[in-house]
N, C-alpha and C. Protein backbone atom coordinates (compact mmCIF):
# COMPACT_ATOMS: atom_id res chain seq x y z
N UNK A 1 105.21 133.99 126.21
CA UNK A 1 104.73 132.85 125.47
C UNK A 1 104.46 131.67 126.39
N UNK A 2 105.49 131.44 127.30
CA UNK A 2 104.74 130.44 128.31
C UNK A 2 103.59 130.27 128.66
N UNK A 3 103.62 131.36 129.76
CA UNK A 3 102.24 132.20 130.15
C UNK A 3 101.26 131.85 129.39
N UNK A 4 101.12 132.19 128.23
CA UNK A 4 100.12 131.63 127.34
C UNK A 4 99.51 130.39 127.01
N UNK A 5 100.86 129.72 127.15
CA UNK A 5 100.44 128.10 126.75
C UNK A 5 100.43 127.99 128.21
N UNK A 6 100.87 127.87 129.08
CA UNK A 6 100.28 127.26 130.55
C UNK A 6 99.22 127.82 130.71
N UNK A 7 98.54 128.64 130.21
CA UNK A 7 97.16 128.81 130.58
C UNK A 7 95.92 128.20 129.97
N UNK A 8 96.67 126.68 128.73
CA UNK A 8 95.72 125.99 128.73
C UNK A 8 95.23 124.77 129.08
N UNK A 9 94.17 124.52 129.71
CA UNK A 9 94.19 123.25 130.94
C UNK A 9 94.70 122.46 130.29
N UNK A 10 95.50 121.63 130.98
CA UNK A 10 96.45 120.31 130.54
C UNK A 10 98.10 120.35 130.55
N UNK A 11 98.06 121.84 129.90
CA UNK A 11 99.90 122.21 129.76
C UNK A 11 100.57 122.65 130.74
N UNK A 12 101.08 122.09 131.74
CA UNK A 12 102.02 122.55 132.56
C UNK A 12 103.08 123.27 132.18
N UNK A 13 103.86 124.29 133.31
CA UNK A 13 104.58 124.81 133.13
C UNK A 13 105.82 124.74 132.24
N UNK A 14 106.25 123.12 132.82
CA UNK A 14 107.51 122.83 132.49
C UNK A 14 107.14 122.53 130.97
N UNK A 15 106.19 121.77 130.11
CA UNK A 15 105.70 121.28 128.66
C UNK A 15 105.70 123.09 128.24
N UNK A 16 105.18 123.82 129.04
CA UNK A 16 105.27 125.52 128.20
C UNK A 16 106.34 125.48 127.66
N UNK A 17 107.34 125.95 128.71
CA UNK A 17 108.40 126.00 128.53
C UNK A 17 109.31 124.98 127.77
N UNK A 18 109.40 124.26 127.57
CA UNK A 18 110.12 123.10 126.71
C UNK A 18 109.83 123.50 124.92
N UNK A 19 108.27 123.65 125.25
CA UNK A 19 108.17 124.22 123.72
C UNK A 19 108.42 125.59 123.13
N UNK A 20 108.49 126.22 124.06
CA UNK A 20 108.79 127.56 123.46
C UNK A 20 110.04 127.79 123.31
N UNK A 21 111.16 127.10 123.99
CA UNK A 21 112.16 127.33 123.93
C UNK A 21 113.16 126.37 122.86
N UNK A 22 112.63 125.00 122.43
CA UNK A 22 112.76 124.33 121.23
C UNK A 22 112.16 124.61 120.17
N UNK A 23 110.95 125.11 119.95
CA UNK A 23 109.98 125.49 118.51
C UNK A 23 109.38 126.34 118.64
N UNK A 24 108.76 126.87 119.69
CA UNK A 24 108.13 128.20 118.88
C UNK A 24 108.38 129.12 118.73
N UNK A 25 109.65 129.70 119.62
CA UNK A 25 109.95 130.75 120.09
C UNK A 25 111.22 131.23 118.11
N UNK A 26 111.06 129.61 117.31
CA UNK A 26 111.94 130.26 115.56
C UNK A 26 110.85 130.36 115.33
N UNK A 27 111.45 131.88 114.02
CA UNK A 27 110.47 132.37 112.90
C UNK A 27 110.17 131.10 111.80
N UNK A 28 108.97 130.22 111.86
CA UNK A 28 108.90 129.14 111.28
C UNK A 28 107.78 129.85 110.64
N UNK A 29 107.93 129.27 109.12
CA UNK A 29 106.67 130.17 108.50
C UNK A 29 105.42 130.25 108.38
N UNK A 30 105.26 128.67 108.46
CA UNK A 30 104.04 128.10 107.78
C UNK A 30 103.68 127.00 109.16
N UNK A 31 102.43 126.32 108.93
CA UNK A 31 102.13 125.14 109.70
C UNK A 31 102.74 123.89 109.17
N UNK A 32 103.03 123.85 108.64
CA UNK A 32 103.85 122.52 107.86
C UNK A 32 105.62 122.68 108.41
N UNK A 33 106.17 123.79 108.22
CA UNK A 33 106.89 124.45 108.76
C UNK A 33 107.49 123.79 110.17
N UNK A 34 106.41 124.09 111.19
CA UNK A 34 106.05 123.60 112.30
C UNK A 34 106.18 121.92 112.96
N UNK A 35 105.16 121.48 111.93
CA UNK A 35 104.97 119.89 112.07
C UNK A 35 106.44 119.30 111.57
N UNK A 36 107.02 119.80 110.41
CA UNK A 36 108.23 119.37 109.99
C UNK A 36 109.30 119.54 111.59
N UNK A 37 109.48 120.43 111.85
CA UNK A 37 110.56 120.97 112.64
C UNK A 37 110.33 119.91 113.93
N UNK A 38 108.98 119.71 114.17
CA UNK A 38 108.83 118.84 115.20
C UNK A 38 108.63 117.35 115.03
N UNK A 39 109.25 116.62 113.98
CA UNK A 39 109.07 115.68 113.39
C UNK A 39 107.68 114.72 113.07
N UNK A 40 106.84 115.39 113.58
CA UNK A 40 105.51 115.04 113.35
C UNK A 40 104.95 114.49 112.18
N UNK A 41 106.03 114.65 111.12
CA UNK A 41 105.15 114.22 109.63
C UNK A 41 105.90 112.72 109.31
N UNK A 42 104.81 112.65 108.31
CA UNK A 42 105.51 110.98 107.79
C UNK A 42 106.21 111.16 106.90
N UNK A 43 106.69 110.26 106.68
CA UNK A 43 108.18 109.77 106.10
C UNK A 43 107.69 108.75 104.72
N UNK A 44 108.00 109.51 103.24
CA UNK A 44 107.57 109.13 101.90
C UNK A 44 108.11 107.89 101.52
N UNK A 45 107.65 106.96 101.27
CA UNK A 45 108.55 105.73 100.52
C UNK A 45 108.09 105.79 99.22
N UNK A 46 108.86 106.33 98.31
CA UNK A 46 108.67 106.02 96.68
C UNK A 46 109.51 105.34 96.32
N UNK A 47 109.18 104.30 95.25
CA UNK A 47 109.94 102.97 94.32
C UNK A 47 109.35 102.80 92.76
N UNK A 48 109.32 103.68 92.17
CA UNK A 48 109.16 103.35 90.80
C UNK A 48 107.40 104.20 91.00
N UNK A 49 106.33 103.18 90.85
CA UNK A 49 105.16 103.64 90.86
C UNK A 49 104.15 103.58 91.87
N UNK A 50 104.97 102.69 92.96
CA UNK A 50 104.49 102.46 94.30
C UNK A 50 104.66 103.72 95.16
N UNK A 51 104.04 104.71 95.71
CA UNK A 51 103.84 105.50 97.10
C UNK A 51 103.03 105.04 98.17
N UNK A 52 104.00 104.98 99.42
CA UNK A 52 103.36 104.59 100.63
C UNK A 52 103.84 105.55 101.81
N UNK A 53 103.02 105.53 102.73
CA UNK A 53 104.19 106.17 104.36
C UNK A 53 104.92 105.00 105.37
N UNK A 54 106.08 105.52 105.15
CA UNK A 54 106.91 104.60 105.88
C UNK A 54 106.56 104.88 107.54
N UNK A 55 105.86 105.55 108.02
CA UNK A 55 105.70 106.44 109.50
C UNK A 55 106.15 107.82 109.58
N UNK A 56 106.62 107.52 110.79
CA UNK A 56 107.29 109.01 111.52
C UNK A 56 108.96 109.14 110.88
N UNK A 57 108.63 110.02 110.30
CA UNK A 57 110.37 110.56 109.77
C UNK A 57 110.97 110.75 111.00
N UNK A 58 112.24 110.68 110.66
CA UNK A 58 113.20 110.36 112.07
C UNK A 58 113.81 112.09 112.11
N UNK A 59 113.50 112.46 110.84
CA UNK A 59 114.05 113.96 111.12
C UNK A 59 113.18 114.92 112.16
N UNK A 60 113.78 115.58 112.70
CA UNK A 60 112.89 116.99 113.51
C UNK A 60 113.96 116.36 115.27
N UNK A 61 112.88 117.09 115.85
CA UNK A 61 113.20 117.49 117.42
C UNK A 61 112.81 116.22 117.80
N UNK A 62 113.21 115.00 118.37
CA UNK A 62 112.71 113.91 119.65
C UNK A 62 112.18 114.29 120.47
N UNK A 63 112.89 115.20 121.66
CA UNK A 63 112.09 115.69 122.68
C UNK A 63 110.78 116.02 122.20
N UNK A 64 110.76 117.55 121.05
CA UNK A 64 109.66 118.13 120.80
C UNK A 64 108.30 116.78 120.41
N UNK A 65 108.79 116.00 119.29
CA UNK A 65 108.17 114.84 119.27
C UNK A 65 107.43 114.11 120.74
N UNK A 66 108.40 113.62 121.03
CA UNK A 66 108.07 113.14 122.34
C UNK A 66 106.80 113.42 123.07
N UNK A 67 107.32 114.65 123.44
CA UNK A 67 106.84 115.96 124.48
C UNK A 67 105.33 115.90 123.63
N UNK A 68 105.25 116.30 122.46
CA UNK A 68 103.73 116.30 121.73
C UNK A 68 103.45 115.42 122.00
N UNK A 69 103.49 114.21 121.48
CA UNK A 69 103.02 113.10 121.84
C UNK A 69 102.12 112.27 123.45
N UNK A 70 103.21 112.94 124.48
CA UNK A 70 102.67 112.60 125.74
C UNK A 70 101.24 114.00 126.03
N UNK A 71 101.87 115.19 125.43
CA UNK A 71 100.69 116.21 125.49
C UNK A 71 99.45 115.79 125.07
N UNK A 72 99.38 115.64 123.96
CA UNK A 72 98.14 115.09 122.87
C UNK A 72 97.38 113.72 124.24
N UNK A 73 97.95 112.63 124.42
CA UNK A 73 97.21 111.92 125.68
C UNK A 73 96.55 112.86 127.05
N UNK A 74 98.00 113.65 127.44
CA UNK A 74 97.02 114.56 128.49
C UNK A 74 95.93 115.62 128.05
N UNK A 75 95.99 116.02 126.55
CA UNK A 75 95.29 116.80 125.97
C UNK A 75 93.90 116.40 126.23
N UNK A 76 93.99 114.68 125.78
CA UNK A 76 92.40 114.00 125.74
C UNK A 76 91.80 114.03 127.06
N UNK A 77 92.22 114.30 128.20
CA UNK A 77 92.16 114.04 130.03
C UNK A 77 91.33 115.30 130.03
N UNK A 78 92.02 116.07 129.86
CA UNK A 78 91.78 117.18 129.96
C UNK A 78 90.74 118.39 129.45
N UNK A 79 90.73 118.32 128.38
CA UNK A 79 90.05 118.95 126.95
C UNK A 79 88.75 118.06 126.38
N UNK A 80 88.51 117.76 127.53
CA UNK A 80 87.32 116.66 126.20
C UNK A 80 86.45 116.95 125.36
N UNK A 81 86.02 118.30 125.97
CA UNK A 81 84.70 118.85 125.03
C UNK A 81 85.25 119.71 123.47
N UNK A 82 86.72 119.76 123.46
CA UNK A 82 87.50 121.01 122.38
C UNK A 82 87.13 120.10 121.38
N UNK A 83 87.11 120.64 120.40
CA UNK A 83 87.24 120.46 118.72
C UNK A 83 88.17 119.42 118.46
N UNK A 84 89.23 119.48 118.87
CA UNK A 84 90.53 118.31 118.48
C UNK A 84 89.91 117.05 119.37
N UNK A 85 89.77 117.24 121.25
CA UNK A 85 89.40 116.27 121.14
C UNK A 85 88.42 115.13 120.42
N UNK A 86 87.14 115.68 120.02
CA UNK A 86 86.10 115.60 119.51
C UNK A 86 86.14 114.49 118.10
N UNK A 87 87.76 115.54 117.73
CA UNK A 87 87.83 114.77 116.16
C UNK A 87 88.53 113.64 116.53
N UNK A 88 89.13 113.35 117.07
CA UNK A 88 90.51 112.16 118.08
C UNK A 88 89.18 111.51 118.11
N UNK A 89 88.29 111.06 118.63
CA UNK A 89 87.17 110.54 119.07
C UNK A 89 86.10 109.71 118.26
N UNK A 90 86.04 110.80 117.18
CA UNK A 90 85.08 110.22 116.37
C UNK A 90 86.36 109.72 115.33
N UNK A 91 87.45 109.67 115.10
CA UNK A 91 88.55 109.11 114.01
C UNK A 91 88.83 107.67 114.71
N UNK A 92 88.63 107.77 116.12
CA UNK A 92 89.14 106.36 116.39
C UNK A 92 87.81 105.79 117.13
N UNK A 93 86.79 105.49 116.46
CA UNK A 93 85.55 105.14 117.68
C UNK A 93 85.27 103.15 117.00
N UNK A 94 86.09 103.13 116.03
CA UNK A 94 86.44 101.42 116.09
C UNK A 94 87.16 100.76 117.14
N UNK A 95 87.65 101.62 117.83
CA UNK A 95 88.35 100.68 118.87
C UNK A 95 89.68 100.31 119.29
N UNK A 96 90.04 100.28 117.49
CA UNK A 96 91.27 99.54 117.86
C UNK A 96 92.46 100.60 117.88
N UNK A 97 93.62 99.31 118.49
CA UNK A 97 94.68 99.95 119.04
C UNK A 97 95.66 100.78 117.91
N UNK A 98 96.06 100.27 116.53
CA UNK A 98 96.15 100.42 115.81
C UNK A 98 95.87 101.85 115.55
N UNK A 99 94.26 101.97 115.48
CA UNK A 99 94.27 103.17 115.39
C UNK A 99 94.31 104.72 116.11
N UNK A 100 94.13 104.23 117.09
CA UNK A 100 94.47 104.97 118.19
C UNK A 100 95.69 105.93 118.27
N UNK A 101 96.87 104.51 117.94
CA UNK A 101 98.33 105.24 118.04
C UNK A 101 98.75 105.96 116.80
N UNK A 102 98.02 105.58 115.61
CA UNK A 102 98.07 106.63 114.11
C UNK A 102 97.74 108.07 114.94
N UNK A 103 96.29 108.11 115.17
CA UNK A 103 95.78 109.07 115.68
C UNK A 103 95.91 109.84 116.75
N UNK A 104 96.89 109.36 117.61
CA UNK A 104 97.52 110.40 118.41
C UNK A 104 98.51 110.85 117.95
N UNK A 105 99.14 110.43 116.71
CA UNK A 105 100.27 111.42 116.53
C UNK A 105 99.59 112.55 115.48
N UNK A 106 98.69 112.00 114.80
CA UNK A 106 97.50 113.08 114.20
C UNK A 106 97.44 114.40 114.97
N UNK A 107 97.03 113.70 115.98
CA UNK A 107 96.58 114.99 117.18
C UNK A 107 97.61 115.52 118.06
N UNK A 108 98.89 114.74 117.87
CA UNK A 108 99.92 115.43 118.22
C UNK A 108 100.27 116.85 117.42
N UNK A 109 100.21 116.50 116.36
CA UNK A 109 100.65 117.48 115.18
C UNK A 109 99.41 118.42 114.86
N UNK A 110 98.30 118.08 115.41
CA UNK A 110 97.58 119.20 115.35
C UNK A 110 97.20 120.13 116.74
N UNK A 111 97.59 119.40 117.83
CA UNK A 111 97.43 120.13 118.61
C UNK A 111 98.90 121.39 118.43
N UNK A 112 100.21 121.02 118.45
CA UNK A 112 100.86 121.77 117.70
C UNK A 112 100.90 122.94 117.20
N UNK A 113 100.13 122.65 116.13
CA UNK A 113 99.89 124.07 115.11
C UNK A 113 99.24 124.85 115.75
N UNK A 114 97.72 124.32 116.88
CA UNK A 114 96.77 125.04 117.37
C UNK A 114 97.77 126.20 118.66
N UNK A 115 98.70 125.46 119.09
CA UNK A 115 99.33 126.10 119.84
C UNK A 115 100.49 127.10 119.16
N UNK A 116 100.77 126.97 118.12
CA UNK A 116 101.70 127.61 117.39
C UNK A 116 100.40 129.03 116.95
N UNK A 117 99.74 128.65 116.90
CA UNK A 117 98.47 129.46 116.05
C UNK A 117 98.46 130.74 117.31
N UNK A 118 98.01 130.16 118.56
CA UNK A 118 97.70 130.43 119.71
C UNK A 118 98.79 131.71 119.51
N UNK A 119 100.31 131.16 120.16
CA UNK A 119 100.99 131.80 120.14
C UNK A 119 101.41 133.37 119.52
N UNK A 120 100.98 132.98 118.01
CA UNK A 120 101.56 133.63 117.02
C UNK A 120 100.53 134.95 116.78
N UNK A 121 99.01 134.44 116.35
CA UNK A 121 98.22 135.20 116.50
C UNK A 121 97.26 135.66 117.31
N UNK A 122 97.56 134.45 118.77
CA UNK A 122 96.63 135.25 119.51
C UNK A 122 95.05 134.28 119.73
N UNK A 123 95.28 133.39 118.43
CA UNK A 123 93.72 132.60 118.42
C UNK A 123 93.76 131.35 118.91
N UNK A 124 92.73 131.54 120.00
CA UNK A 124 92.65 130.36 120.80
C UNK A 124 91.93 128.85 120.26
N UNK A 125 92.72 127.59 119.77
CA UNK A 125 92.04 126.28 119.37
C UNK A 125 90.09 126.79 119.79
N UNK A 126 89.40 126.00 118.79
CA UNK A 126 88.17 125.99 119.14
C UNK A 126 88.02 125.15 120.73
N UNK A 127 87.07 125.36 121.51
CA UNK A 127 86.47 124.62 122.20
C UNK A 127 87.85 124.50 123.69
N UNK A 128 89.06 124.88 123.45
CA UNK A 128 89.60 124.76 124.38
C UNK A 128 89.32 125.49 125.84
N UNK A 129 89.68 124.94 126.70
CA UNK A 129 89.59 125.83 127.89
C UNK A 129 90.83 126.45 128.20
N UNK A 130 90.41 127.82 128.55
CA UNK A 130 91.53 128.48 129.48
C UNK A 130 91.58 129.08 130.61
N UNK A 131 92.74 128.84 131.71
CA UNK A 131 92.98 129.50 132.80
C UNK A 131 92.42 130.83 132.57
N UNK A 132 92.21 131.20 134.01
CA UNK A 132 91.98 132.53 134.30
C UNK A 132 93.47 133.45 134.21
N UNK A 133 93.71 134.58 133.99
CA UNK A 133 94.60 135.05 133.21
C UNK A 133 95.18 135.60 135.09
């Protein structure tokens, strides 16, 4: 499973390894599954008839968090022409900072799954590049 994920430009060895050995390597079922475990999702505030997102739920993995988080930036270095970058791009092409930092944890949590995907079945994110095997 390393092997795999270090063979896509951007993921170093040591980010392989960190994730496979915190999240991917459990039987997690689903993609939600996933994003949960790695705290990637937001956090519900309900009060009567008001729903809002409070942010990033504090539940899941930090590191794993983390670790996505700094990935998803080297992701954009790296990957420019892939599908995720593409969408990162055209979601934040106002400018602002604001949105930027929504949207990298967006693309934290989706790069994620793409790699969980990778992993699991074998299917490589659209548009990504990969090492020579």
């Amino acid at each position: 499973m390393v092997r795999l994920i270090a063979r896509v430009i951007g993921v170093g060895v040591e980010t392989a390894d960190m994730l496979v050995h915190e999240i991917l390597s459990r039987g997690l079922r689903d993609r939600r599954a996933v994003a949960r475990y790695a705290g990637l999702t937001g956090s519900p505030d309900e009060s009567g008839k008001r729903r809002r997102e409070k942010g990033l739920a504090r539940a899941g993995s930090a590191r794993v968090r983390h670790g996505m988080i700094q990935l998803a930036w080297r992701f954009l270095l790296f990957q420019k022409d892939s599908a995720l970058a593409r969408w990162f791009q055209a979601r934040t092409a106002d400018g602002r900072k604001a949105t930027r930092k929504t949207m990298i944890v967006a693309l934290a949590r989706k790069l994620l799954i793409a790699l969980w995907r990778l992993v699991t079945t074998g299917e490589a994110p659209p548009g990504v590049s990969l090492r020579a095997a």
